[in-house]
Protein backbone atom coordinates (compact mmCIF):
# COMPACT_ATOMS: atom_id res chain seq x y z
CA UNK A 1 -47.89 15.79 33.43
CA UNK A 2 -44.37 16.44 33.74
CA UNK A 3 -43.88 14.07 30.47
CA UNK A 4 -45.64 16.69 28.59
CA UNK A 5 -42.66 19.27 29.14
CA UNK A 6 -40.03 19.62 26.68
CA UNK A 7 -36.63 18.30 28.16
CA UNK A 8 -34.03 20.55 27.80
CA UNK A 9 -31.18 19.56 25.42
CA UNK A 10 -27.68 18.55 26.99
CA UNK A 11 -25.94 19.08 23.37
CA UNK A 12 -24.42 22.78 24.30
CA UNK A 13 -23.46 22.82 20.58
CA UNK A 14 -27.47 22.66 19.27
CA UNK A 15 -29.92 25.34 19.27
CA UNK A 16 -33.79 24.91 17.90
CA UNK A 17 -35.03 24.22 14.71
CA UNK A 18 -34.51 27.42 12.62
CA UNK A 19 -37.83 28.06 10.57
CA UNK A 20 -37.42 25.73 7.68
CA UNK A 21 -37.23 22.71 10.14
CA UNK A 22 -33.62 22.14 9.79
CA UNK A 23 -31.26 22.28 12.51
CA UNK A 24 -28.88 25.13 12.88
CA UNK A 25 -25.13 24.68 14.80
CA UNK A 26 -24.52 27.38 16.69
CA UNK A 27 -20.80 28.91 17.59
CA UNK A 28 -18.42 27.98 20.61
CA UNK A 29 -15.39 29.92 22.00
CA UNK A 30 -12.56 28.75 23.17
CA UNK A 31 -9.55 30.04 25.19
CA UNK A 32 -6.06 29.32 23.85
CA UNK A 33 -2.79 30.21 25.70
CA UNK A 34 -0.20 29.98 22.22
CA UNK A 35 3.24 29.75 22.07
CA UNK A 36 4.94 30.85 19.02
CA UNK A 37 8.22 29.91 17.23
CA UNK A 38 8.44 25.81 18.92
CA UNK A 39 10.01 23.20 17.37
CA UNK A 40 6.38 21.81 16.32
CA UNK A 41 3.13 22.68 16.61
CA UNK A 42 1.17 20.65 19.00
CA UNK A 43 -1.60 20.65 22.14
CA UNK A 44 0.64 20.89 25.08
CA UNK A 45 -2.05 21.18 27.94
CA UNK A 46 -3.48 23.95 29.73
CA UNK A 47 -2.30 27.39 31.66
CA UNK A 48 -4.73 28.84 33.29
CA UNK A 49 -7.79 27.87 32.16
CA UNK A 50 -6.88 28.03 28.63
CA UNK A 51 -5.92 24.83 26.59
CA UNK A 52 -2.29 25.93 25.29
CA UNK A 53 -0.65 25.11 21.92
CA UNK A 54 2.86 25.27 20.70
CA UNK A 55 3.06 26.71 17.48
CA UNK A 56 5.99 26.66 14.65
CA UNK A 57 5.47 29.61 13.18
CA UNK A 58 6.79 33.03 14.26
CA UNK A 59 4.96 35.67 15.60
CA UNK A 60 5.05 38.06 12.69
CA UNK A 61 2.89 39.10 9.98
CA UNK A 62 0.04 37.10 11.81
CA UNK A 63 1.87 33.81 11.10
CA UNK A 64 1.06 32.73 14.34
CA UNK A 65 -2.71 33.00 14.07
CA UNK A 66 -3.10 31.71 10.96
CA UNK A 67 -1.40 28.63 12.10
CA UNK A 68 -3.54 28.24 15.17
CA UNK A 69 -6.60 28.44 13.12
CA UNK A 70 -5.19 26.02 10.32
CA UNK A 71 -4.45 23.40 13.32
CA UNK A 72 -7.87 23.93 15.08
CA UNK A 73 -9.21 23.21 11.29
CA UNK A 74 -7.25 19.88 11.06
CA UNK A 75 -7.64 18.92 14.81
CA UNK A 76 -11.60 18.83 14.35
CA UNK A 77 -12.00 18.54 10.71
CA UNK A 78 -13.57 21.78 9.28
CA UNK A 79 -12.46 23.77 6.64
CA UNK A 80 -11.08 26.49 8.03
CA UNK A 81 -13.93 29.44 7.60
CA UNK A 82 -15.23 28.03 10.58
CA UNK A 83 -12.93 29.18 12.85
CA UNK A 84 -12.44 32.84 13.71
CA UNK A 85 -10.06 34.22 15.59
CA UNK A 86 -12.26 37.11 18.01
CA UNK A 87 -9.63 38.33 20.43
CA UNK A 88 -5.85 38.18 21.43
CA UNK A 89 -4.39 39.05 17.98
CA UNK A 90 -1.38 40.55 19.07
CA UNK A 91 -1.38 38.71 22.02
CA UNK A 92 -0.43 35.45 23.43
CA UNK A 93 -4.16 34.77 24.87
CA UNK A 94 -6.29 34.28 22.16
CA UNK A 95 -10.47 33.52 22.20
CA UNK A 96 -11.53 31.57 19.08
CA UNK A 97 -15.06 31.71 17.52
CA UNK A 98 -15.32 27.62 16.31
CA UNK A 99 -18.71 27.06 14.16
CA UNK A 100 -20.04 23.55 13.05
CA UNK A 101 -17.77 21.56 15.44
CA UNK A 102 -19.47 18.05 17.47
CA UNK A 103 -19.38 18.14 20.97
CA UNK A 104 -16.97 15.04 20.23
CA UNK A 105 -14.68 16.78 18.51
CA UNK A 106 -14.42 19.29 21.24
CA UNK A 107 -13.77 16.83 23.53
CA UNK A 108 -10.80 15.34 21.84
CA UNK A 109 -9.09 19.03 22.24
CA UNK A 110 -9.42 18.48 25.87
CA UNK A 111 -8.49 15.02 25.67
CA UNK A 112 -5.28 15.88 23.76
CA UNK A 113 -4.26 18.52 26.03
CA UNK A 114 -5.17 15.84 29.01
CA UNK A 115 -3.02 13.21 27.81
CA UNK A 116 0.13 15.70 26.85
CA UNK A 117 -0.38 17.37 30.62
CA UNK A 118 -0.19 13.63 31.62
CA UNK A 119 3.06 12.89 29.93
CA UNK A 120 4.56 15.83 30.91
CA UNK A 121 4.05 14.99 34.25
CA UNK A 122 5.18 11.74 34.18
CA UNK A 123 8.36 12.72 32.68
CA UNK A 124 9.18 15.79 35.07
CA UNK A 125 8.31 13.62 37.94
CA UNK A 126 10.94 11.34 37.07
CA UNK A 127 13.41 13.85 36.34
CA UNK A 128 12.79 16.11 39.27
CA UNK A 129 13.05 13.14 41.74
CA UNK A 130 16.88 13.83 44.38
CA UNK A 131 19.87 11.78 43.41
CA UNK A 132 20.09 8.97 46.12
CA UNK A 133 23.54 8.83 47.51
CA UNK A 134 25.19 6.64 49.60
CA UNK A 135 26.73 7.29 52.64
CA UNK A 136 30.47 6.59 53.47
């Protein structure tokens, strides 16, 4: 009997069938923590709880936000409709609306900002390690 149940989907990025039998893609938010004017713009890792992104461009004239949505557009291969910025436009916290994006895609933000957290912290461990002196 408990066959007979519908199993719940684990695809968070699938809702049901709209009426004509096709499947519609619903819309995910994201947190970003941004950092305008770097050399480059890249996935650094995360503050907070937000994934955080340098960004080349300054903060003026909404440079800065068009730039985060044009790199969210290349990182998971949309066109760039799809992504709508829905808070944080003057600031530095910023909560993006992303439609039409896999779950895989998603993922590969995280996994970005995983390995660049990862390098970082191989690097600063190296550097931060004391100076070993010898004593005379």
């Amino acid at each position: 009997m408990a066959r007979d149940r519908e199993r719940p989907t684990t695809d968070i990025l699938r809702v049901p069938p709209a009426g004509n039998g096709r499947t519609v893609t619903a819309s995910v938010r994201m947190s970003f923590y941004v950092q305008p004017r770097a050399a480059r713009t890249e996935i650094v890792g995360y503050h907070g709880g937000d994934l955080k992104i340098r960004l080349a461009a300054p903060p003026l004239e909404n440079a800065a936000n068009l730039e985060l949505i044009a790199f969210i557009a290349r990182q998971l291969r949309l066109p760039k409709r799809n992504i709508r910025l829905t808070a944080g436009r003057t600031g530095r916290r910023k909560s993006v609306a992303i439609e039409g994006a896999s779950a895989a895609a998603m993922a590969m933000l995280h996994v970005a900002a995983l390995a660049a957290k990862a390098a970082h912290e191989a690097v600063g461990s190296h550097a931060k390690q004391p100076a070993v002196r010898s004593k005379r």
